[in-house]
C-alpha atoms as a PDB file:
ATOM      1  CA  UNK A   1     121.195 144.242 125.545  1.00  0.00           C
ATOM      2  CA  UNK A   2     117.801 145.043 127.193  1.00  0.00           C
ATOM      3  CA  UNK A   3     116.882 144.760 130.665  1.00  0.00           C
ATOM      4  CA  UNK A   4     114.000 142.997 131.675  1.00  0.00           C
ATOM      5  CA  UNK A   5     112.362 142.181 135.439  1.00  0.00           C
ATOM      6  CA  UNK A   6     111.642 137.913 135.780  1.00  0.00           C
ATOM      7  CA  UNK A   7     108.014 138.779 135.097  1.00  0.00           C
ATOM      8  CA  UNK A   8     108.127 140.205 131.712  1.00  0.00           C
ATOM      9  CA  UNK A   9     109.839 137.187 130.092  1.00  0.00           C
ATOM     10  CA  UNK A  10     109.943 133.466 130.958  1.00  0.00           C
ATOM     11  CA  UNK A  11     112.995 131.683 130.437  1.00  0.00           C
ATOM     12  CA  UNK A  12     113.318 127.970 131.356  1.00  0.00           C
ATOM     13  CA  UNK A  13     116.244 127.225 132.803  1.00  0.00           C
ATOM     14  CA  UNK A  14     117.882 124.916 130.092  1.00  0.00           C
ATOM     15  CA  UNK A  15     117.250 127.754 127.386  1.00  0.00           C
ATOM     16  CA  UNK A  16     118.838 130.702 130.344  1.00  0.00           C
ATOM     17  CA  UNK A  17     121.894 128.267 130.536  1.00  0.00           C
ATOM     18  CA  UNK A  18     122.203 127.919 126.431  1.00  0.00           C
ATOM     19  CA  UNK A  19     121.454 131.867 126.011  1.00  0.00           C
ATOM     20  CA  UNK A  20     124.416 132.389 129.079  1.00  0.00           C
ATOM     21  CA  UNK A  21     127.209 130.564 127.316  1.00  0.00           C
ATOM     22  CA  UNK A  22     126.525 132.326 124.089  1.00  0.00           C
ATOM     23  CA  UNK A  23     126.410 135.798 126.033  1.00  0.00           C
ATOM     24  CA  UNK A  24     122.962 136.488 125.439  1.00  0.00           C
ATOM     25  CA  UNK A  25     121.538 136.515 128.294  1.00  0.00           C
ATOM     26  CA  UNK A  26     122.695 137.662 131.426  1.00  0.00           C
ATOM     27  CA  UNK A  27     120.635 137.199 134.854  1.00  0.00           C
ATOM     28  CA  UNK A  28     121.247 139.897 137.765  1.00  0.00           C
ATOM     29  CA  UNK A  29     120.026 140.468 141.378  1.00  0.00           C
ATOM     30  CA  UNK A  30     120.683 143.178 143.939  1.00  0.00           C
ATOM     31  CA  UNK A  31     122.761 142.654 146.360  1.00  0.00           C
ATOM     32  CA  UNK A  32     121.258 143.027 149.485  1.00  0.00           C
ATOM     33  CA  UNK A  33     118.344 140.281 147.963  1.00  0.00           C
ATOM     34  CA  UNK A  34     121.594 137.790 147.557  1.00  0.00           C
ATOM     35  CA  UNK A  35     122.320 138.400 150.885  1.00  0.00           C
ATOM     36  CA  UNK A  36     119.034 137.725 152.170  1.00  0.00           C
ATOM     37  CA  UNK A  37     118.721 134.712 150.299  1.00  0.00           C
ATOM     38  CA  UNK A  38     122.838 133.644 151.961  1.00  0.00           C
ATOM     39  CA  UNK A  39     121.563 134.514 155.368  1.00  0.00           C
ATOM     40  CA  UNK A  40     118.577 132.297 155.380  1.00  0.00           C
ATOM     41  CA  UNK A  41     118.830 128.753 156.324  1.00  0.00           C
ATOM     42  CA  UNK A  42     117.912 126.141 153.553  1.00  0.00           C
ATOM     43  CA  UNK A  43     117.410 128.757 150.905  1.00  0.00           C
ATOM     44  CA  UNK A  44     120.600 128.030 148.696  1.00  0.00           C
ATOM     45  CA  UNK A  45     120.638 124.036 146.729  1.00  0.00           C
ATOM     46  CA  UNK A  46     122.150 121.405 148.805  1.00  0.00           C
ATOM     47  CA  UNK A  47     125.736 121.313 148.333  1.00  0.00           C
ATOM     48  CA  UNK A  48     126.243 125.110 147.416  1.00  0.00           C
ATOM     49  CA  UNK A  49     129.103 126.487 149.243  1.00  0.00           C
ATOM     50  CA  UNK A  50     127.448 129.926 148.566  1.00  0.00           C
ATOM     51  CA  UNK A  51     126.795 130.622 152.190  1.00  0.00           C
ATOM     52  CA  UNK A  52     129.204 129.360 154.024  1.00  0.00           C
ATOM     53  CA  UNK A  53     131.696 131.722 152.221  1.00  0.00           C
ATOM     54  CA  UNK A  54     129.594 134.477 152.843  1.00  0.00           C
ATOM     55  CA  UNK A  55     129.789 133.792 156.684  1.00  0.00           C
ATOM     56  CA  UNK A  56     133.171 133.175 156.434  1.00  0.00           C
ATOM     57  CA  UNK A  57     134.584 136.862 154.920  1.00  0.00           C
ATOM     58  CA  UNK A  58     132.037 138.300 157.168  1.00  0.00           C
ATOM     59  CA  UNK A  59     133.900 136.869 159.660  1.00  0.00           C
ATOM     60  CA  UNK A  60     136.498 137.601 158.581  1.00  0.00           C
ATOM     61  CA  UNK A  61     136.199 141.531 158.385  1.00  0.00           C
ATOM     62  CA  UNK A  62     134.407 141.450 161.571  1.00  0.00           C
ATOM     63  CA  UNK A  63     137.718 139.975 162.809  1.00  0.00           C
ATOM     64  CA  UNK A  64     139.931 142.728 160.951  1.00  0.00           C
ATOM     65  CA  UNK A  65     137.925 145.220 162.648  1.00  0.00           C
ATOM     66  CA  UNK A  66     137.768 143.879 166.107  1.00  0.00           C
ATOM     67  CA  UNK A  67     141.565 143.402 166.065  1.00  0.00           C
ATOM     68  CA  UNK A  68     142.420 146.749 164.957  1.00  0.00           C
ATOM     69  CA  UNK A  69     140.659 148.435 168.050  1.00  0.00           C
ATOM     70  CA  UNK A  70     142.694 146.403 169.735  1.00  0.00           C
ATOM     71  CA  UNK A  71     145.865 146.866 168.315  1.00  0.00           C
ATOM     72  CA  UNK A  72     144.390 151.288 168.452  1.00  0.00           C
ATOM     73  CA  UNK A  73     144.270 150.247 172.160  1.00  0.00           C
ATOM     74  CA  UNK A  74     147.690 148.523 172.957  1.00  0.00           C
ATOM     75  CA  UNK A  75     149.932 149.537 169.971  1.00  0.00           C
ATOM     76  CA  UNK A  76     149.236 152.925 168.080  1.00  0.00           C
ATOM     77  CA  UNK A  77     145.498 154.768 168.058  1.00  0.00           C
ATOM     78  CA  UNK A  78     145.468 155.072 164.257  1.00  0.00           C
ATOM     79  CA  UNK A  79     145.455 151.328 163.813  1.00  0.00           C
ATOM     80  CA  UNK A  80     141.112 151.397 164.033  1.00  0.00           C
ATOM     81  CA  UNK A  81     141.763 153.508 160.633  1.00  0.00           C
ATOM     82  CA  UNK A  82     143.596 151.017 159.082  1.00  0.00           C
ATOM     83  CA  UNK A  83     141.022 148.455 160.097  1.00  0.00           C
ATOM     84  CA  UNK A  84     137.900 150.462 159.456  1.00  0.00           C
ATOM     85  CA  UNK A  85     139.014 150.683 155.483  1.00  0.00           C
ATOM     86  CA  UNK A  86     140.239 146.917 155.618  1.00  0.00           C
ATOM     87  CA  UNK A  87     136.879 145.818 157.187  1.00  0.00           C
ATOM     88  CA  UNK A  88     134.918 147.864 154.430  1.00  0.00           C
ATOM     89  CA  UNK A  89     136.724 146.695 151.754  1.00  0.00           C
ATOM     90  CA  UNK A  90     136.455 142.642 152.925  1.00  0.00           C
ATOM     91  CA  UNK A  91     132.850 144.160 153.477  1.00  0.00           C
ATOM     92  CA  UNK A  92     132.151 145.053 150.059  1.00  0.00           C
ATOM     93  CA  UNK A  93     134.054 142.903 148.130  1.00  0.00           C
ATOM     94  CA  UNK A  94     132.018 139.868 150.068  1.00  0.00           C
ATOM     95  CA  UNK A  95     129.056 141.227 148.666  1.00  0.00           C
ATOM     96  CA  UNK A  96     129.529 141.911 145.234  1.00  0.00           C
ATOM     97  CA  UNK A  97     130.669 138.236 145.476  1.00  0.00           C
ATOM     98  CA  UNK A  98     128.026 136.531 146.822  1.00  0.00           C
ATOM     99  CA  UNK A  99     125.794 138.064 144.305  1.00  0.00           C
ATOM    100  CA  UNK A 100     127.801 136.193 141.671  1.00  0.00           C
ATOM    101  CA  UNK A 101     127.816 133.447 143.409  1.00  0.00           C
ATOM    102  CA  UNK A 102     124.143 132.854 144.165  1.00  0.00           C
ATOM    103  CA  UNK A 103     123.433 133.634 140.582  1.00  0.00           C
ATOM    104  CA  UNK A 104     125.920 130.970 139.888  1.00  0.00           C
ATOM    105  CA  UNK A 105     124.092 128.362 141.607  1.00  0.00           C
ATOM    106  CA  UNK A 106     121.084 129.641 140.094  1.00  0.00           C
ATOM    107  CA  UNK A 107     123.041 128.742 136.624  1.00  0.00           C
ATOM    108  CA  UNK A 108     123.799 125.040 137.944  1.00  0.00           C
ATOM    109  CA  UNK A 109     121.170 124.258 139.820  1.00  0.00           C
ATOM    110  CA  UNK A 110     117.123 124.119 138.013  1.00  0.00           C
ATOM    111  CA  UNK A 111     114.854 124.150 141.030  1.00  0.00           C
ATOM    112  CA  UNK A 112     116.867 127.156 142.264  1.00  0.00           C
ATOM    113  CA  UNK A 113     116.793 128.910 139.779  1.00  0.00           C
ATOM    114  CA  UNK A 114     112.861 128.455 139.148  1.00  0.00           C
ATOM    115  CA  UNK A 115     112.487 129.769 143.144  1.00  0.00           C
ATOM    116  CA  UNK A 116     114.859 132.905 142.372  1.00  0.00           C
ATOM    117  CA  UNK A 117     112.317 133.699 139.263  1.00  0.00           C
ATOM    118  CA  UNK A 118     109.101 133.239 141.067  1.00  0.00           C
ATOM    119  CA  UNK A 119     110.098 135.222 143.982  1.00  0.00           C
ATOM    120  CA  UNK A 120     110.941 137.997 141.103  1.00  0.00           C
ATOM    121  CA  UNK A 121     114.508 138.378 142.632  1.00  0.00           C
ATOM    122  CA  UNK A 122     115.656 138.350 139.127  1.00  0.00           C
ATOM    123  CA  UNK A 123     116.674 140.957 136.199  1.00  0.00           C
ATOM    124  CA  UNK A 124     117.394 139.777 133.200  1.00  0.00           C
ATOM    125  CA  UNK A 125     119.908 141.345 130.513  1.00  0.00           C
ATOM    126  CA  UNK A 126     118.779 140.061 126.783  1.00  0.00           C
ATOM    127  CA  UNK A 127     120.328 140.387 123.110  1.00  0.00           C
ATOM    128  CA  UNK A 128     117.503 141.992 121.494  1.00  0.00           C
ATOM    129  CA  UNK A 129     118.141 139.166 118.911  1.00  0.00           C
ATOM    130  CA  UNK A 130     116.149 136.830 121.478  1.00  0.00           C
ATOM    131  CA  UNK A 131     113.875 139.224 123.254  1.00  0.00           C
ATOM    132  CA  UNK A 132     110.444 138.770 120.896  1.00  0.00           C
ATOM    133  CA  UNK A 133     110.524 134.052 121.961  1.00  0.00           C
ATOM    134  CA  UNK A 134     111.064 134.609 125.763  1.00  0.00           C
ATOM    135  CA  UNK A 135     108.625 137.848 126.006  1.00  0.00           C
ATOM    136  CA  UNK A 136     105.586 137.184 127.943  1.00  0.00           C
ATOM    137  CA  UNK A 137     102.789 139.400 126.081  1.00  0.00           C
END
């Protein structure tokens, strides 16, 4: 597998979905650009659940945190510890899944997908097996 940025090889979406199911093809973003793109209002397709989840385990560790200050303040002082690594973990793990997620949508969803590509969001890992069609030259 070779990595390639969105602008060195054009892949139409029907083609990305046939080369995903066979494992040839593999399309990656950074994280903090799915986040951006989960923060933003009217970014994700209609119906994606993508950022909804996002805000909710945000939320959620937000919540762990804030109750484990309170719990350092009325129970035990090491509690914030406890809640500090809970929070990060929530934290991270939220991330790493949104990623998927947004590249998931970008599998399902055409018009999506085409915006992620132009906006050159996008790496793509390909066999070498397919590299030479989709290479723009």
């Amino acid at each position: 597998m070779k990595t390639f940025n969105a602008f060195e090889v054009s892949i139409p979406h029907e083609d990305y979905k046939k080369l995903h199911m066979e494992g040839k093809c593999r399309l990656l973003m950074p994280i903090n650009e799915a986040d951006e793109i989960s923060r933003m209002k009217g970014k994700l397709p209609k119906g994606s659940t993508t950022g909804y989840a996002f805000t909710f385990w945000n939320f959620v560790g937000f919540g762990c945190l804030g109750y484990s200050l309170y719990l350092s303040f009325t129970w035990n002082w090491w509690a914030f510890i406890v809640g500090f690594v809970a929070a990060s973990f929530i934290f991270n793990v939220n991330k790493r899944s949104n990623a998927e997620n947004v590249l998931r949508d970008a599998l399902n969803n055409k018009e999506f997908y085409e915006e992620i590509i132009i906006l050159n969001h996008a790496v793509y890992h390909l066999d070498e097996s397919v590299v030479e069609k989709y290479k723009i030259t």
